[in-house]
Protein backbone atom coordinates (compact mmCIF):
# COMPACT_ATOMS: atom_id res chain seq x y z
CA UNK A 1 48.70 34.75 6.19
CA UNK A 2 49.95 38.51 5.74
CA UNK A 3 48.05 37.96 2.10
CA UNK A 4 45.00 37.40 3.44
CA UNK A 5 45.06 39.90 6.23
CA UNK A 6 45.40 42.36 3.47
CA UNK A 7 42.52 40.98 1.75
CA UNK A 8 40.49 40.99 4.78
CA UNK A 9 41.93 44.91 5.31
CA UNK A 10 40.51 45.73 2.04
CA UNK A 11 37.06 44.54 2.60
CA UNK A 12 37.03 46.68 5.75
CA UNK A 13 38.46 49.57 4.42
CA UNK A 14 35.86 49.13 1.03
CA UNK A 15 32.89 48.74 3.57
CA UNK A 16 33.09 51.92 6.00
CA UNK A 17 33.76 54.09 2.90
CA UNK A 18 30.76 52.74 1.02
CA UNK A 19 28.53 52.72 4.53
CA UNK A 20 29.25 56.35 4.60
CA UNK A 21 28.19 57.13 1.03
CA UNK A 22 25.18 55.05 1.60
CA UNK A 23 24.01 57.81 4.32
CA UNK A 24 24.67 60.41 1.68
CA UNK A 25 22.37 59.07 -1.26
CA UNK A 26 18.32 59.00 -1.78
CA UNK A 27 16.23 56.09 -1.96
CA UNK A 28 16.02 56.66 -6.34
CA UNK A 29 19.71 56.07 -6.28
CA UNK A 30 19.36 53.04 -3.20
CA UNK A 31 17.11 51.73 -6.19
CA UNK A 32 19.46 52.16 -9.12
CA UNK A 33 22.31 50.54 -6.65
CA UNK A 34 20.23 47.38 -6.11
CA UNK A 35 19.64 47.22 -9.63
CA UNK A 36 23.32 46.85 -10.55
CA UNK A 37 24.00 44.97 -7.93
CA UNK A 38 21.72 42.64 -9.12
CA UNK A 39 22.57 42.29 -12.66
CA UNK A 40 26.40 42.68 -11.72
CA UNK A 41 25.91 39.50 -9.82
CA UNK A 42 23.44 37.25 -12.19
CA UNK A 43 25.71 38.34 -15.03
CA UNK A 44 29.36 37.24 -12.96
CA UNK A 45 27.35 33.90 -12.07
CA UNK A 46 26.37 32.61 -15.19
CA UNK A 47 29.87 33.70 -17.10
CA UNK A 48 31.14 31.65 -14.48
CA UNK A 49 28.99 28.60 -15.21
CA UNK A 50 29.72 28.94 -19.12
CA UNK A 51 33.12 29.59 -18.51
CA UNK A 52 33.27 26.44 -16.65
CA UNK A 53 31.30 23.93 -17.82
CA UNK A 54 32.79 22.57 -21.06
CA UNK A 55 35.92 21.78 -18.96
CA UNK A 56 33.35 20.00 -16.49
CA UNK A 57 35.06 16.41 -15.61
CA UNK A 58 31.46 15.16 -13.67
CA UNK A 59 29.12 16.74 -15.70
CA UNK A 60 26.04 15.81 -13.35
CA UNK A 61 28.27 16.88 -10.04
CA UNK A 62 26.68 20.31 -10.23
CA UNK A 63 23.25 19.06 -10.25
CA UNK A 64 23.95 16.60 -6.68
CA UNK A 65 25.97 19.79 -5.25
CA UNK A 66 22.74 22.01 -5.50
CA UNK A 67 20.23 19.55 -4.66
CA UNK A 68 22.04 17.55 -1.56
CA UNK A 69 23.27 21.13 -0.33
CA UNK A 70 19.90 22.88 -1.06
CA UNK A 71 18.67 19.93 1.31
CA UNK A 72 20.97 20.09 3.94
CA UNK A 73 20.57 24.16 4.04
CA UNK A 74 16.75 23.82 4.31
CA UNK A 75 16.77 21.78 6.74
CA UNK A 76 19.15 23.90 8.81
CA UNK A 77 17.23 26.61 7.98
CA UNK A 78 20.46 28.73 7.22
CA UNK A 79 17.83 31.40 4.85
CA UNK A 80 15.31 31.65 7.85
CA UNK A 81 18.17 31.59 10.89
CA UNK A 82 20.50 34.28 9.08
CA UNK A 83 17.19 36.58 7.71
CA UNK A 84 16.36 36.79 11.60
CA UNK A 85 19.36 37.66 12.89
CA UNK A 86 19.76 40.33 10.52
CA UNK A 87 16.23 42.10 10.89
CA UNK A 88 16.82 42.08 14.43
CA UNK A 89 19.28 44.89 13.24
CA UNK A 90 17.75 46.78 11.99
CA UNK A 91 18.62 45.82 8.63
CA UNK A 92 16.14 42.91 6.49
CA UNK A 93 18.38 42.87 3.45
CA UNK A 94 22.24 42.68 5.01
CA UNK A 95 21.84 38.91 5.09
CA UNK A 96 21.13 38.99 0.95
CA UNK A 97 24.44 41.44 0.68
CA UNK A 98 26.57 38.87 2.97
CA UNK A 99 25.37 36.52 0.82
CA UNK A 100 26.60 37.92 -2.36
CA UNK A 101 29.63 39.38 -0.76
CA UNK A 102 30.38 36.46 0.40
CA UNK A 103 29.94 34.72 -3.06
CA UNK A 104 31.73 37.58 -4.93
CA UNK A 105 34.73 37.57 -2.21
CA UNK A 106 35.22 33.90 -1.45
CA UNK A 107 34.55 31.99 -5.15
CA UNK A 108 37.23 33.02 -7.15
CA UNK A 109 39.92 31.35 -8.78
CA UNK A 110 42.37 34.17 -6.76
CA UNK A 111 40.41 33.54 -4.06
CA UNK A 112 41.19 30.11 -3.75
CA UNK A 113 43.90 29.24 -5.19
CA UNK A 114 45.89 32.73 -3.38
CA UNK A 115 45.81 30.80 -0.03
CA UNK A 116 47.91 28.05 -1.44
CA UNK A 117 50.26 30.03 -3.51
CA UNK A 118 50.97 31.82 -0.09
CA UNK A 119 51.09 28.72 1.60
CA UNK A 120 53.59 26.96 -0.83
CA UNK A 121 55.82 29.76 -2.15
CA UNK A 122 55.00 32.42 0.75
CA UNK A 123 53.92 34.01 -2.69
CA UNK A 124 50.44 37.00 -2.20
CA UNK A 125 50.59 38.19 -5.60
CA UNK A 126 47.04 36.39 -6.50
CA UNK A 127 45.48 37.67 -2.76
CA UNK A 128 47.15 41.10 -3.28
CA UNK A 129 45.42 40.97 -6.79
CA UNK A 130 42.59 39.96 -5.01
CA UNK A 131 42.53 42.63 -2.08
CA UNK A 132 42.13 45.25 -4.86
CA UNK A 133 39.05 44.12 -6.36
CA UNK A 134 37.59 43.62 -3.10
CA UNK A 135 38.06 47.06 -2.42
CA UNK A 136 35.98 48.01 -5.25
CA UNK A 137 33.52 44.96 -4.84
CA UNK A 138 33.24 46.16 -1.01
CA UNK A 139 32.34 49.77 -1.24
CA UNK A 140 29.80 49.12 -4.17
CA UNK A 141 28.06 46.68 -1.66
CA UNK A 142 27.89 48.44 1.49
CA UNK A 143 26.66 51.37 -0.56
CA UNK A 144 24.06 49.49 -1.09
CA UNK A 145 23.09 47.21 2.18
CA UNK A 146 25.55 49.26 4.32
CA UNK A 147 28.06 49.01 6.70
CA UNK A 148 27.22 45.64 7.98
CA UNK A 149 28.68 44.74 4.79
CA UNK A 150 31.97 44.48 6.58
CA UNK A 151 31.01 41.04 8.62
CA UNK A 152 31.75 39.49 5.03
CA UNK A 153 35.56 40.23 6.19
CA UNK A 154 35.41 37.32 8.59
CA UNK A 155 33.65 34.84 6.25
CA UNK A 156 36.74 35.54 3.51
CA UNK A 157 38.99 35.12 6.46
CA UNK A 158 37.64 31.79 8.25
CA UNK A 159 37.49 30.49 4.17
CA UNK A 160 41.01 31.63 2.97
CA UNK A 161 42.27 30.79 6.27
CA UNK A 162 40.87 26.91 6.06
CA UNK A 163 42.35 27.20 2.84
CA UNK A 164 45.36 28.08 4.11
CA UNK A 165 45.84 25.91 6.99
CA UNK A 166 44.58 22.76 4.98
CA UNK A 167 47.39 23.37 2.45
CA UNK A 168 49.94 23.67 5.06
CA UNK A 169 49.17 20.48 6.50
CA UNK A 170 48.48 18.35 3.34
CA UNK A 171 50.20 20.34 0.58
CA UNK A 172 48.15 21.37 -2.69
CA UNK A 173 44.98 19.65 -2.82
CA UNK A 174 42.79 21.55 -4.78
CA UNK A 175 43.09 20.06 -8.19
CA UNK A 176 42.29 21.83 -11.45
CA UNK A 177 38.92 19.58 -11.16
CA UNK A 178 38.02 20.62 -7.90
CA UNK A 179 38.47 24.86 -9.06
CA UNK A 180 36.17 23.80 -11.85
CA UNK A 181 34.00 21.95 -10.39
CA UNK A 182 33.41 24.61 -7.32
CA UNK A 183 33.82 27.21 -10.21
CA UNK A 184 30.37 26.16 -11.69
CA UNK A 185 28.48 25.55 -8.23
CA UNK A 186 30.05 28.78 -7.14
CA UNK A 187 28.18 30.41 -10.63
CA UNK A 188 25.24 29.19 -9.68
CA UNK A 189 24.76 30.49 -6.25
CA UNK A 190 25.83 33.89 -7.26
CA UNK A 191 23.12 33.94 -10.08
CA UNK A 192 20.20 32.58 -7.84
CA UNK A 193 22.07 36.01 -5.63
CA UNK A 194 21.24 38.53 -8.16
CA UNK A 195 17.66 37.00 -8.69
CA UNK A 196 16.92 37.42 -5.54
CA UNK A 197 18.49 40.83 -5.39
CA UNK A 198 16.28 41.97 -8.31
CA UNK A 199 13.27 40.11 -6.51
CA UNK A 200 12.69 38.11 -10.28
CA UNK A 201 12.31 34.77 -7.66
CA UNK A 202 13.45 34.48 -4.03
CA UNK A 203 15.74 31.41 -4.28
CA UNK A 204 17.24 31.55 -0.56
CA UNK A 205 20.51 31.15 -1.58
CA UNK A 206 21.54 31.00 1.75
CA UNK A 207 20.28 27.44 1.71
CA UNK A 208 22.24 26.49 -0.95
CA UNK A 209 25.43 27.18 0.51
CA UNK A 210 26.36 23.92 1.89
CA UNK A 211 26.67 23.02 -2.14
CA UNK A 212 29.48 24.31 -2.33
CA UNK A 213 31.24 21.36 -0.25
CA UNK A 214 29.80 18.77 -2.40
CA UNK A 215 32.46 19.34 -4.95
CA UNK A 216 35.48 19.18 -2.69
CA UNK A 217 34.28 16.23 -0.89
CA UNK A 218 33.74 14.13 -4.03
CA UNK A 219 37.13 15.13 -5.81
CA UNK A 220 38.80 14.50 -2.77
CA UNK A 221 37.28 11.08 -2.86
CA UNK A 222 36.61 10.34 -6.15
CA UNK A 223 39.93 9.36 -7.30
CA UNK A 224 40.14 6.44 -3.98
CA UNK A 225 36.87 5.33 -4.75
CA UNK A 226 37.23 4.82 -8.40
């Protein structure tokens, strides 16, 4: 786990620096900051989906992910409960930047597939990798939303820890299907992020996280079933 506690470290580290330059700058550079963050993450979500899809195995899975998990999320209310919580802060937009922290941190092929190296071959080369650009990725954010920014520390850690633990006990089980199939799912959220983040349409992504299970479940099934 010593690779993700230095990805988790990073994050941290990347959020109180970027909270403190967020006290430092006007509301015309707040502005520009949203901006980029917005394009930043419309532009990293659909290269992901483009990047991705040709490779696709279910070519429709995509389409069941974000409609059963935009479902499920509405009816939680996971938008509404979050967007509460965080305005009773103080702070209306954190729960947007967890959200595309959270994206930007967790759906990444080093992301993923750095828990199970670590796991397997007690090799952190892809979460070391990782822990760098999160550093970056992390004070760019909480210059913008601030330093709640850090609470997206323990979201990477609960997911790369699952990750973790799951491979321990059942070996490698995320296929090359499963990365791609998550990979374009994963694009998708982070796109509907940066629309929302340039206020173009209000997609509650937060709703639309539970998608993001849809593709593990079925390849985990899919080849018992069929």
């Amino acid at each position: 786990m010593i690779g993700t506690l230095v990805n988790v470290g990073t994050i941290i580290a990347g959020s109180l620096m970027g909270g403190l330059v967020k006290k430092l700058i006007s509301e015309r550079i707040n502005a520009c900051l949203f901006n980029a963050m917005g394009l930043a993450a419309f532009g990293l979500g659909i290269n992901a989906v483009v990047k991705n899809m040709s490779d696709s195995t279910y070519p429709v899975l995509f389409i069941a992910s974000l409609a059963i998990g935009g479902v499920i999320g509405t009816l939680l209310d996971l938008d509404g409960r979050v967007g509460r919580l965080t305005s009773r802060k103080g702070d209306g937009k954190l729960g947007q930047g967890l959200v595309t922290g959270s994206l930007l941190f967790c759906v990444g092929t080093l992301s993923i597939l750095g828990p199970v190296q670590s796991a397997l071959y007690q090799d952190h080369t892809f979460l070391y990798t990782n822990a760098t650009l999160d550093l970056v990725t992390a004070m760019v954010l909480a210059a913008t939303y601030g330093i709640g920014m850090c609470l997206a520390a323990g979201i990477l850690f609960l997911w790369q820890g699952g990750i973790y633990g799951l491979t321990l006990l059942c070996g490698n089980v995320i296929t090359d299907t499963m990365m791609t199939e998550l990979s374009i799912v994963g694009g998708f959220l982070i796109a509907m992020s940066g629309l929302s983040i340039l206020e173009i349409k209000d997609c509650k992504t937060l709703n639309f996280l539970p998608a993001l299970f849809i593709p593990v479940i079925w390849c985990l099934l899919a080849p018992k079933l069929f």
